[in-house]
PDB file of N, CA and C in Angstrom:
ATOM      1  N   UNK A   1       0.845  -1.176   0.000  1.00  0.00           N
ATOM      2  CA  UNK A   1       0.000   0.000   0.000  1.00  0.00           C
ATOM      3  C   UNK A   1       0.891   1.241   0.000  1.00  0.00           C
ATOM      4  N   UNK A   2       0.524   2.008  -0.391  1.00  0.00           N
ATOM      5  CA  UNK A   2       1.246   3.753  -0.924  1.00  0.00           C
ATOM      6  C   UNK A   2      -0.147   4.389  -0.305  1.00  0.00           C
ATOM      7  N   UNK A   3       0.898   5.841   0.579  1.00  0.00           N
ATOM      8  CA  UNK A   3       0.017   6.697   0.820  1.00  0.00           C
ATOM      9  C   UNK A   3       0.690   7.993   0.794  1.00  0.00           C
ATOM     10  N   UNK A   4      -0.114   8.932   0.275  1.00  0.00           N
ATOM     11  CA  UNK A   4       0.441  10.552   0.306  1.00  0.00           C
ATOM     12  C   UNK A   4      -0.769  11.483   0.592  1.00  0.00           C
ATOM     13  N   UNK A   5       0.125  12.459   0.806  1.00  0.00           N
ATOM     14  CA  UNK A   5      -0.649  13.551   1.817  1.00  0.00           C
ATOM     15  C   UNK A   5      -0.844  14.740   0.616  1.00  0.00           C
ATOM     16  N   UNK A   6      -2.094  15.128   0.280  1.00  0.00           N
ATOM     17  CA  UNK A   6      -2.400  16.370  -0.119  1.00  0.00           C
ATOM     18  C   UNK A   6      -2.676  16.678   0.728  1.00  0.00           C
ATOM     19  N   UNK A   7      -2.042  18.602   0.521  1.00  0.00           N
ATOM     20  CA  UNK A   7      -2.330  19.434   1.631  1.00  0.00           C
ATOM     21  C   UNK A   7      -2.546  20.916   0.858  1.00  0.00           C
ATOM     22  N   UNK A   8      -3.338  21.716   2.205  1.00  0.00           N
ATOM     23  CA  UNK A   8      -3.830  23.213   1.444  1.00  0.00           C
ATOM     24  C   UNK A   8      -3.193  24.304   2.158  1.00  0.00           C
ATOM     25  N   UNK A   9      -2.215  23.984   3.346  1.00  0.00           N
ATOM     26  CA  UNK A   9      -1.783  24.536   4.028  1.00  0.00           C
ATOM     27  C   UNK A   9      -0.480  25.406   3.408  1.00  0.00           C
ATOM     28  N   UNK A  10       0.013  26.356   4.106  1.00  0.00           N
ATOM     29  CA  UNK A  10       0.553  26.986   3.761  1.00  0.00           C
ATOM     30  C   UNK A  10       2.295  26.354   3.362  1.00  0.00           C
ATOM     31  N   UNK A  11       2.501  25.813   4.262  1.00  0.00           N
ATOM     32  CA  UNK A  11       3.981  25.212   4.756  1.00  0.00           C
ATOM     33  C   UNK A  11       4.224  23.759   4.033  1.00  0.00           C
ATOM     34  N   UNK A  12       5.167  23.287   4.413  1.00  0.00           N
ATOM     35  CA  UNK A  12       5.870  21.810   4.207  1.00  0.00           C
ATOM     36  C   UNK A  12       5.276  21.476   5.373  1.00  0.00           C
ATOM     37  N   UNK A  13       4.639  20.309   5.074  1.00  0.00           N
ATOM     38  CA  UNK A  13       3.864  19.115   6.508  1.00  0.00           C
ATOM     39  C   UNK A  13       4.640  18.275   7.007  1.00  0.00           C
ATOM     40  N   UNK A  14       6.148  17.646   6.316  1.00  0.00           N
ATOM     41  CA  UNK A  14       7.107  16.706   6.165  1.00  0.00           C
ATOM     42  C   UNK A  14       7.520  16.631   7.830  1.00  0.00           C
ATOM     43  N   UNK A  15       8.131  18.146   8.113  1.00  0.00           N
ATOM     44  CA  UNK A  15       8.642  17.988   9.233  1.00  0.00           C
ATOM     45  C   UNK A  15       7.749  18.179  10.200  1.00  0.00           C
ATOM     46  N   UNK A  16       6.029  17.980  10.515  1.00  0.00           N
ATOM     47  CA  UNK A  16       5.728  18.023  11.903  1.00  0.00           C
ATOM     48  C   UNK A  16       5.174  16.375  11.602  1.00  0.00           C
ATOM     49  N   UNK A  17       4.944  15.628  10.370  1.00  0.00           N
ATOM     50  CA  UNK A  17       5.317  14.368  10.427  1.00  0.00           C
ATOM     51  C   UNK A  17       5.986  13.775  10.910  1.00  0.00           C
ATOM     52  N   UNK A  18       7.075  14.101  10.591  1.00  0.00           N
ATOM     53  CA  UNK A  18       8.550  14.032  11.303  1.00  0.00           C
ATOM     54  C   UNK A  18       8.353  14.001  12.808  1.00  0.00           C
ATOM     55  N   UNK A  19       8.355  14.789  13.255  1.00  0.00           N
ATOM     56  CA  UNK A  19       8.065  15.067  14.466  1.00  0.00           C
ATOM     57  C   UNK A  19       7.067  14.275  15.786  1.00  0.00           C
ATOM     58  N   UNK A  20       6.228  13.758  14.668  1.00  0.00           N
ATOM     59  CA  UNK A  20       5.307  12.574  15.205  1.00  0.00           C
ATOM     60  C   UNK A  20       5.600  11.261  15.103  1.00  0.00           C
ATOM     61  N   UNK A  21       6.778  11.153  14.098  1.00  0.00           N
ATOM     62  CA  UNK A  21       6.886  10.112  13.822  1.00  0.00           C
ATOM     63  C   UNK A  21       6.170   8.866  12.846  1.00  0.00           C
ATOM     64  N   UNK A  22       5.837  10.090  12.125  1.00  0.00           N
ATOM     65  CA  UNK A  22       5.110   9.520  10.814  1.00  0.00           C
ATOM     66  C   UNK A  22       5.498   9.849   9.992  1.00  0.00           C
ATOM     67  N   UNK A  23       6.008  10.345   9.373  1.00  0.00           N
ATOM     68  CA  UNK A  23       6.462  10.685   8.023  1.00  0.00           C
ATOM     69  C   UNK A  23       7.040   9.743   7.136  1.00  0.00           C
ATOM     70  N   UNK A  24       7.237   8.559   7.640  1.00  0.00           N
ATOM     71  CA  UNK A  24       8.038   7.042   7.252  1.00  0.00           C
ATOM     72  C   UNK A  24       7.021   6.829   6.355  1.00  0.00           C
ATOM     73  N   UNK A  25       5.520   6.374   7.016  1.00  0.00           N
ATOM     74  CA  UNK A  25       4.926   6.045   6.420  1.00  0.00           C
ATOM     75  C   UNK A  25       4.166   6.631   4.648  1.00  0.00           C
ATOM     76  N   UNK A  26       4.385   7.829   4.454  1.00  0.00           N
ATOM     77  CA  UNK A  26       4.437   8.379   3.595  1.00  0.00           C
ATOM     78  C   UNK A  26       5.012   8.974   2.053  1.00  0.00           C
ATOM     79  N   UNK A  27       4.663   8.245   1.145  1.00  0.00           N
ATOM     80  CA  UNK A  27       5.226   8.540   0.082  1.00  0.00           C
ATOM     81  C   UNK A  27       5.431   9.636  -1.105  1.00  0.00           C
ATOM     82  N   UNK A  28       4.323  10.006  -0.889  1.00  0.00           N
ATOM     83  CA  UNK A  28       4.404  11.189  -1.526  1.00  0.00           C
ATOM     84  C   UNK A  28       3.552  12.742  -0.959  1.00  0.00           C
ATOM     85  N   UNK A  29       4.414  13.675  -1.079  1.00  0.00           N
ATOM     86  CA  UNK A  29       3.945  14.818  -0.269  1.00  0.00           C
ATOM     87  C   UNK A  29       3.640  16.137  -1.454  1.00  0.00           C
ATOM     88  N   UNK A  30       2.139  16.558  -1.481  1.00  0.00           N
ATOM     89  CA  UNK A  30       1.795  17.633  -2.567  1.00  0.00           C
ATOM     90  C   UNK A  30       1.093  18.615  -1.756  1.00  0.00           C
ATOM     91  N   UNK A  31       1.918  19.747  -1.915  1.00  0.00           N
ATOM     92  CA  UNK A  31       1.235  20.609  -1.338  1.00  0.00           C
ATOM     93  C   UNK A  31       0.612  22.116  -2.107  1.00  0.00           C
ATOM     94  N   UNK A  32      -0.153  22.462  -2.056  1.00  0.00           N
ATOM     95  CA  UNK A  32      -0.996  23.752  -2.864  1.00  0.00           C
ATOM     96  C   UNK A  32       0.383  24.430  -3.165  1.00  0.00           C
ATOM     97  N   UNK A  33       0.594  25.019  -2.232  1.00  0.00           N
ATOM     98  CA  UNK A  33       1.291  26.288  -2.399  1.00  0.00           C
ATOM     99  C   UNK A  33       2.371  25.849  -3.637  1.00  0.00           C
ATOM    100  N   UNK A  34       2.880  24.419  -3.304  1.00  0.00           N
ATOM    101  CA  UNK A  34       3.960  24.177  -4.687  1.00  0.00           C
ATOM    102  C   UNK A  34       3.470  24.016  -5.766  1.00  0.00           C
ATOM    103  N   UNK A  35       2.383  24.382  -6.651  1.00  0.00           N
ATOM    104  CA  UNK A  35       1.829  24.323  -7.656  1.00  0.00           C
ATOM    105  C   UNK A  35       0.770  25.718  -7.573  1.00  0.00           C
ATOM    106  N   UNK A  36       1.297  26.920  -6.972  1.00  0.00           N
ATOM    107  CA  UNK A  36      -0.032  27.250  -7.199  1.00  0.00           C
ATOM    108  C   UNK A  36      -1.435  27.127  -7.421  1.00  0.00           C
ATOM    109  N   UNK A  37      -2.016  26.646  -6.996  1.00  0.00           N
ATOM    110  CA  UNK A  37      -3.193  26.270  -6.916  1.00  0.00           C
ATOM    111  C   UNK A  37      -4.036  25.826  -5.513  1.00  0.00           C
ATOM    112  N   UNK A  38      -5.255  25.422  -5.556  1.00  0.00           N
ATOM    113  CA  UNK A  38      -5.633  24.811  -4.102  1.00  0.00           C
ATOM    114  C   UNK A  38      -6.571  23.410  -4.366  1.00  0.00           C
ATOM    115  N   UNK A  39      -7.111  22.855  -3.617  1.00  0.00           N
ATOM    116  CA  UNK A  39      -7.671  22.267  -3.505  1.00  0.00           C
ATOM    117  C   UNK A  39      -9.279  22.594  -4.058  1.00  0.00           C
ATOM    118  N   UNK A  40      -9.959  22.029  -4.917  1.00  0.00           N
ATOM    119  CA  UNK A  40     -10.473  20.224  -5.095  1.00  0.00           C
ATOM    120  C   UNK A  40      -9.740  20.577  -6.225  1.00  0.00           C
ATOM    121  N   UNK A  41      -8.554  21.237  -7.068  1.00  0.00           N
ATOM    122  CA  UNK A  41      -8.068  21.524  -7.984  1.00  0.00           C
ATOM    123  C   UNK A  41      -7.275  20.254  -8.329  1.00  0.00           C
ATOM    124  N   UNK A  42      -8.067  19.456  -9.760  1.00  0.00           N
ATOM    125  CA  UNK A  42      -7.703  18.110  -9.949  1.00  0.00           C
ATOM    126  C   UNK A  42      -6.243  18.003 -10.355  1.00  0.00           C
ATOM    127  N   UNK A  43      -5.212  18.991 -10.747  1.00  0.00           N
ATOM    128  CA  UNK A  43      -3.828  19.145 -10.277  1.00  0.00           C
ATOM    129  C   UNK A  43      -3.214  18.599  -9.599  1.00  0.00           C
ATOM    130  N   UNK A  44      -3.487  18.831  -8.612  1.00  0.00           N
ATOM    131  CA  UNK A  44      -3.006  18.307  -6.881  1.00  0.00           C
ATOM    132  C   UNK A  44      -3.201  16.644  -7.098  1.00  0.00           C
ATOM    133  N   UNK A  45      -4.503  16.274  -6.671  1.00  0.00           N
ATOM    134  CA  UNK A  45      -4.597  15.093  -7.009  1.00  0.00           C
ATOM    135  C   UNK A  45      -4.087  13.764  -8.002  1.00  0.00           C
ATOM    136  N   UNK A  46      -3.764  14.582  -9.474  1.00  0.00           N
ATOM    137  CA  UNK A  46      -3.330  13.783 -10.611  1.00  0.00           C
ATOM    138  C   UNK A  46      -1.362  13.541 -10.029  1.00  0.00           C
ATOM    139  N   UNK A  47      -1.275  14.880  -9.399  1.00  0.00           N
ATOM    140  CA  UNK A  47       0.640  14.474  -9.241  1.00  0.00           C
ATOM    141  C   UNK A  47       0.523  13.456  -8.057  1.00  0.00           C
ATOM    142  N   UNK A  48      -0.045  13.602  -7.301  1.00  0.00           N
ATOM    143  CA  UNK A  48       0.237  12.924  -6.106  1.00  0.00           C
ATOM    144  C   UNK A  48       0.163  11.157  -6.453  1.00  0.00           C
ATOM    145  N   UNK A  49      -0.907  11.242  -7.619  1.00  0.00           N
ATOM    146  CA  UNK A  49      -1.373  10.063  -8.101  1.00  0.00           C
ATOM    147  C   UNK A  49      -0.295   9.705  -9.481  1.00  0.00           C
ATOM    148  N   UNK A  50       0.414  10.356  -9.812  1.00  0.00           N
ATOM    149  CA  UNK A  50       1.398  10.114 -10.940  1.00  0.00           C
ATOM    150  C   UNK A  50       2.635   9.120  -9.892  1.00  0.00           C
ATOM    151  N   UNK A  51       3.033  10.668  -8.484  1.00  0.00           N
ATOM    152  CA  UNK A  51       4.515  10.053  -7.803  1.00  0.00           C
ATOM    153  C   UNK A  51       4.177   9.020  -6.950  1.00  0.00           C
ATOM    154  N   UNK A  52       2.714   8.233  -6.533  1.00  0.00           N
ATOM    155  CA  UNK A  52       2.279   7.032  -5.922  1.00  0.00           C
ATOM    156  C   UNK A  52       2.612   5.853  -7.023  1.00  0.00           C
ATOM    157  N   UNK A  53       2.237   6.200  -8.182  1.00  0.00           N
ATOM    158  CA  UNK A  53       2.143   5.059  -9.166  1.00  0.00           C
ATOM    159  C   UNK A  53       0.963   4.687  -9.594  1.00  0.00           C
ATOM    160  N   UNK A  54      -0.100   5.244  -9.213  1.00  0.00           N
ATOM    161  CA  UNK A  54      -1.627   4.596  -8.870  1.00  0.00           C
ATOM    162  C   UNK A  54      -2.219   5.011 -10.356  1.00  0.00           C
ATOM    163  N   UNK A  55      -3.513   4.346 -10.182  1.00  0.00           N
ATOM    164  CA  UNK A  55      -4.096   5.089 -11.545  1.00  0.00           C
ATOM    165  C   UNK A  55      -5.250   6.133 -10.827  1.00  0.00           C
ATOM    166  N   UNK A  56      -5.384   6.924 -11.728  1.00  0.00           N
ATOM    167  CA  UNK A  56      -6.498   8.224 -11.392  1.00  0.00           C
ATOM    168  C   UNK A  56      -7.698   7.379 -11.595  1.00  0.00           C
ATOM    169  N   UNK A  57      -8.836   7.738 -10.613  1.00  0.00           N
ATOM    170  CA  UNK A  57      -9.670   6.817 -10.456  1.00  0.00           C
ATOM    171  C   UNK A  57     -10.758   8.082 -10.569  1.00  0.00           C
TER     172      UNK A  57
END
């Protein structure tokens, strides 16, 4: 199983993952601000789903 985090937040989420001790589990990290754009913006979704491997569903 592959899992990644879309996010709408302003920042990198990596390091309070980190911090919890989750971030292991996580493969791919997309966040708004690095694409300009926000969320339900099918953008976001298609990369996260390109660097998982998955197919767009």
């Amino acid at each position: 199983m592959v899992l990644g985090v879309v996010s709408d937040v302003g920042w990198d989420l990596r390091a309070t993952f980190a911090h919890h001790g989750l971030d292991h589990y996580f493969s791919s990290w997309v966040h708004s601000y690095a694409h300009d754009t926000e969320k339900p913006d099918p953008l976001l979704f298609q990369h996260a789903c390109r660097e998982l491997g998955v197919a767009q569903e």
